[in-house]
C-alpha atoms as a PDB file:
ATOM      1  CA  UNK A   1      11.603   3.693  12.024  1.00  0.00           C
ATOM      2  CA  UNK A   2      12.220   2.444  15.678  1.00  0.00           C
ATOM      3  CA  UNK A   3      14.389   4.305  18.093  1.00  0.00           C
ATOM      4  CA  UNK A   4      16.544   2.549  20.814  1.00  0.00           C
ATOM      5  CA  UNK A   5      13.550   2.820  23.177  1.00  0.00           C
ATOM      6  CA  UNK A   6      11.769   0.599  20.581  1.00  0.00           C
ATOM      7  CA  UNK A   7       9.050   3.685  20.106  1.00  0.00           C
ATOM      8  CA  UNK A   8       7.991   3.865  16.129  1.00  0.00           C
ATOM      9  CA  UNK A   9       8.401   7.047  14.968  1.00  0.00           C
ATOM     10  CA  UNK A  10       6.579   8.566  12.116  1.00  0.00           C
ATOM     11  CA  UNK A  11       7.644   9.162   8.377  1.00  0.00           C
ATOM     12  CA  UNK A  12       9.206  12.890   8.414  1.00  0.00           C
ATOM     13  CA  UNK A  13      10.105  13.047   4.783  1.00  0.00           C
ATOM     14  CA  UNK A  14       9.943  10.886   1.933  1.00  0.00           C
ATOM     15  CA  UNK A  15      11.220   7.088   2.659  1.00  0.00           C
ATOM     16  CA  UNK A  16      12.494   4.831  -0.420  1.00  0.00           C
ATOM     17  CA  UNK A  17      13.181   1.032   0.236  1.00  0.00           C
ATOM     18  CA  UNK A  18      13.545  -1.337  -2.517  1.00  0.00           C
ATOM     19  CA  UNK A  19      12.882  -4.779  -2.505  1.00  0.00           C
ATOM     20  CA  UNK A  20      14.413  -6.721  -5.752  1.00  0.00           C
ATOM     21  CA  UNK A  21      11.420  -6.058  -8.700  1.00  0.00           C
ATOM     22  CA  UNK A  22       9.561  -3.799  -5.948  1.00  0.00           C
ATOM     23  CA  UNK A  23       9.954  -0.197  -4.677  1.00  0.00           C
ATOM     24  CA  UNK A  24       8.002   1.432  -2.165  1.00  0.00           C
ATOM     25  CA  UNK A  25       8.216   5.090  -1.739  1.00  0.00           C
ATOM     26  CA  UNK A  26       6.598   6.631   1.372  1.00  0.00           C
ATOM     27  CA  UNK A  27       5.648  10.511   2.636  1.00  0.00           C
ATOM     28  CA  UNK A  28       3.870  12.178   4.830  1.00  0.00           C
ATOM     29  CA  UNK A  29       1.945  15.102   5.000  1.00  0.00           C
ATOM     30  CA  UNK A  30       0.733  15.965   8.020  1.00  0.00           C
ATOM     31  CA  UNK A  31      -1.385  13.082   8.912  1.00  0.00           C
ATOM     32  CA  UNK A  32      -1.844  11.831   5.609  1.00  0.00           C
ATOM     33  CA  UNK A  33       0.886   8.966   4.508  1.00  0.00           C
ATOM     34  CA  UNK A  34       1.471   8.074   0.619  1.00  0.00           C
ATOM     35  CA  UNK A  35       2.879   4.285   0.034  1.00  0.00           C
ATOM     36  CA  UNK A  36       3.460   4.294  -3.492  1.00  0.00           C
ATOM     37  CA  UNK A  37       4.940   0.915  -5.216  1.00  0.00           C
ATOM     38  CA  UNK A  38       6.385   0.551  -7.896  1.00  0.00           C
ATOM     39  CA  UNK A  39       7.128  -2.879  -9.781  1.00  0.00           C
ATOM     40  CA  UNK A  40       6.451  -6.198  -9.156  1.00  0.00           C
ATOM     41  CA  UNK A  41       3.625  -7.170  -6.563  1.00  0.00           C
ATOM     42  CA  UNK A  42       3.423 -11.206  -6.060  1.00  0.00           C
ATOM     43  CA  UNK A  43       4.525 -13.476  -3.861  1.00  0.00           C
ATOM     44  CA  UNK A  44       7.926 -12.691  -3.376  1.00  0.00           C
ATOM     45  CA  UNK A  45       7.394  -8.928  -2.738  1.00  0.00           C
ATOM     46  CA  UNK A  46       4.197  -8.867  -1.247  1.00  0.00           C
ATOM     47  CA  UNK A  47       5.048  -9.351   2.723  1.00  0.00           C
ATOM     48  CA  UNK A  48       7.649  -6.142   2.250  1.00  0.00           C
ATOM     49  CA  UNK A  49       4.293  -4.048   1.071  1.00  0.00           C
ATOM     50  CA  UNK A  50       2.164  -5.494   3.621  1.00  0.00           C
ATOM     51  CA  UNK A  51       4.948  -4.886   6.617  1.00  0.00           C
ATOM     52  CA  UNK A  52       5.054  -1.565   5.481  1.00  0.00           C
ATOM     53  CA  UNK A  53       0.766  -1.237   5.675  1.00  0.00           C
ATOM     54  CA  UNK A  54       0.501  -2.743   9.072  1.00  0.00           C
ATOM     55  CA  UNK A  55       3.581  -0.543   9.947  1.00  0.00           C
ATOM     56  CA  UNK A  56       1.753   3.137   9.228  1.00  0.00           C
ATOM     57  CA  UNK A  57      -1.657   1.348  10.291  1.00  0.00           C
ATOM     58  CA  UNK A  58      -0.451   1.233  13.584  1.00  0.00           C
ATOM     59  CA  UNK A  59       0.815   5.134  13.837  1.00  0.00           C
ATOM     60  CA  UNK A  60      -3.146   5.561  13.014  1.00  0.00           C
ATOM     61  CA  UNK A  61      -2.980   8.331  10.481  1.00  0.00           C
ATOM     62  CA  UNK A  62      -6.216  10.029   9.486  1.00  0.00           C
ATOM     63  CA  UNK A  63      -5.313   8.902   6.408  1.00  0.00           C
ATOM     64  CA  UNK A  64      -3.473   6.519   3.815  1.00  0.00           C
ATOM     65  CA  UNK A  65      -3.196   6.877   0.237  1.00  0.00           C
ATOM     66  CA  UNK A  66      -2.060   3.536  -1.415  1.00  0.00           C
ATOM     67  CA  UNK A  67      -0.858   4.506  -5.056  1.00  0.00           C
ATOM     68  CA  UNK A  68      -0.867   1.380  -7.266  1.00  0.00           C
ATOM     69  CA  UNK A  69      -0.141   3.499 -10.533  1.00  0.00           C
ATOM     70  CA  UNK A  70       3.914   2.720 -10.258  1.00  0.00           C
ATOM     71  CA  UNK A  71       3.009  -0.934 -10.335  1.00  0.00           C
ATOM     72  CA  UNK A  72       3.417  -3.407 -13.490  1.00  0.00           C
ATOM     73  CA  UNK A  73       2.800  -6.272 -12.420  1.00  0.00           C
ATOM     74  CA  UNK A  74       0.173  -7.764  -9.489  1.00  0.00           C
ATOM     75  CA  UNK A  75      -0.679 -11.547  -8.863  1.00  0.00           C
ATOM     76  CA  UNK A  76      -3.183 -13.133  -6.532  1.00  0.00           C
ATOM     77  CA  UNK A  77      -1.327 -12.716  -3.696  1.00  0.00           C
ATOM     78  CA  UNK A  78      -0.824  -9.062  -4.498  1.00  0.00           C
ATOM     79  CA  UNK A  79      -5.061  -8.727  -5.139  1.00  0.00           C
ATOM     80  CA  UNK A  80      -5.193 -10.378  -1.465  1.00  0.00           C
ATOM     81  CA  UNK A  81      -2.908  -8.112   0.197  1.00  0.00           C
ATOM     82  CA  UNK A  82      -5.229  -4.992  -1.425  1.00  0.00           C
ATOM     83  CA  UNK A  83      -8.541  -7.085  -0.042  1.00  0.00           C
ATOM     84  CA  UNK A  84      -6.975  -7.362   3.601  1.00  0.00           C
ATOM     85  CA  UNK A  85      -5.848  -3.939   3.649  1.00  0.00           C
ATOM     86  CA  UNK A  86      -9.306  -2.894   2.696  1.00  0.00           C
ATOM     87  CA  UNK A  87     -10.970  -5.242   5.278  1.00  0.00           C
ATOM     88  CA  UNK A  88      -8.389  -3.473   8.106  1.00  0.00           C
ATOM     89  CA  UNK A  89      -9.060  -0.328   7.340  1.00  0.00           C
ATOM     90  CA  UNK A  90     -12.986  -0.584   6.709  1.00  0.00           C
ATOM     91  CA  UNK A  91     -14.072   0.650  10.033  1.00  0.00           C
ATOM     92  CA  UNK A  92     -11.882   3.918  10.038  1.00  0.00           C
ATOM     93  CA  UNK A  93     -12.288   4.667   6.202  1.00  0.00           C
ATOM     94  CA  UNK A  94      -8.983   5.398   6.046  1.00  0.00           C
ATOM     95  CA  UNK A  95      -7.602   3.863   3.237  1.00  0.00           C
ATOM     96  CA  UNK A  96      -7.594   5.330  -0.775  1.00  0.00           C
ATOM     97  CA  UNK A  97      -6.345   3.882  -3.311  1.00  0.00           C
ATOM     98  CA  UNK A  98      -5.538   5.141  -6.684  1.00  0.00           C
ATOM     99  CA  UNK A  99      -5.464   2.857  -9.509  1.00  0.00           C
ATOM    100  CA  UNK A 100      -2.645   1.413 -11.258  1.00  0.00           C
ATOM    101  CA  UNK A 101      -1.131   0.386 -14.939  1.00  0.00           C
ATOM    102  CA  UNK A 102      -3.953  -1.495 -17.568  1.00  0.00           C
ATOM    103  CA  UNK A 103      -2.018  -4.721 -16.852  1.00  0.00           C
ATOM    104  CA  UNK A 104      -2.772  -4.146 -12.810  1.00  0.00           C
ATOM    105  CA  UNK A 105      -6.231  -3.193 -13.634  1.00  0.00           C
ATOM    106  CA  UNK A 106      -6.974  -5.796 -15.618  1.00  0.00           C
ATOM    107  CA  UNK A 107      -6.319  -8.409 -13.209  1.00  0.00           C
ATOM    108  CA  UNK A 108      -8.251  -6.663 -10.768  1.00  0.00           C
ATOM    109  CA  UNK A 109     -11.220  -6.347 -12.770  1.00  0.00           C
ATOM    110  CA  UNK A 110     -11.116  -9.956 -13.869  1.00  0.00           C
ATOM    111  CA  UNK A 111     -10.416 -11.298 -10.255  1.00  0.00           C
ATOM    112  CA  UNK A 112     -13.525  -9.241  -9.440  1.00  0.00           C
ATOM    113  CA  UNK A 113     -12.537  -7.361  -6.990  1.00  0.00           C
ATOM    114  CA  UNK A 114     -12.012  -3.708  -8.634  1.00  0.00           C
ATOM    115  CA  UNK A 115     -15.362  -2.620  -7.412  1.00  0.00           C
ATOM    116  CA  UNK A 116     -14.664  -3.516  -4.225  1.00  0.00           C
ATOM    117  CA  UNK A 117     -11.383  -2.225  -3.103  1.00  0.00           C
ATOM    118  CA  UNK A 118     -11.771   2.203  -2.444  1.00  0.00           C
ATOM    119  CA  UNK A 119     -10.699   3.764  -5.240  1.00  0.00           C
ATOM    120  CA  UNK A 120     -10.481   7.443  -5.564  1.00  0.00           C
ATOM    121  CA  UNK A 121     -11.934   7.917  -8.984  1.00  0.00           C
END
């Protein structure tokens, strides 16, 4: 959120915004923030997910959960937006995620990057 004074102003309860075949839900808890999709992740969704990333990233929470289990669908440009988010947030070691559906698994395991990204397993 942005006030007049163009300041962004943290999450204070749980956010929904939907995005045609995507859903992102977002909370906070103290200085912890949940983004939790749900849907469709590819190319036509993708840039309202990452918007929403780069948005919390630069509130600098302790902490951010990225719950992929609400997705059903992820294509490569979904599996990039994970990588980049991981490459941002390497430094600070900031960023969780917990996995999502066998059909978003599975293309992350055979893209080869499902060992790579931070799951909390």
């Amino acid at each position: 959120m942005i006030e007049a004074s163009g300041q962004r102003q943290p999450l204070h309860a749980a956010q929904v915004m939907e995005f045609g075949a995507l859903k992102i839900s977002c909370e906070r808890d103290g200085d912890v923030y949940a983004i939790c999709p749900s849907g469709e992740l590819d190319l036509s969704t993708a840039q309202h997910l990452q918007r929403e990333l780069e948005r919390l990233e630069a509130l600098d929470p302790r902490s951010i959960l990225l719950d992929l289990s609400g997705l059903t669908f992820i294509d490569s440009t979904g599996v990039r937006l994970l990588l980049s988010a991981h490459a941002r947030s390497r430094d600070s070691d900031r960023l969780t995620m917990l996995r999502g559906s066998t059909a978003v698994e599975r293309v992350l395991q055979l893209t080869g990057v499902a060992d790579l990204l931070p799951f909390s397993d």
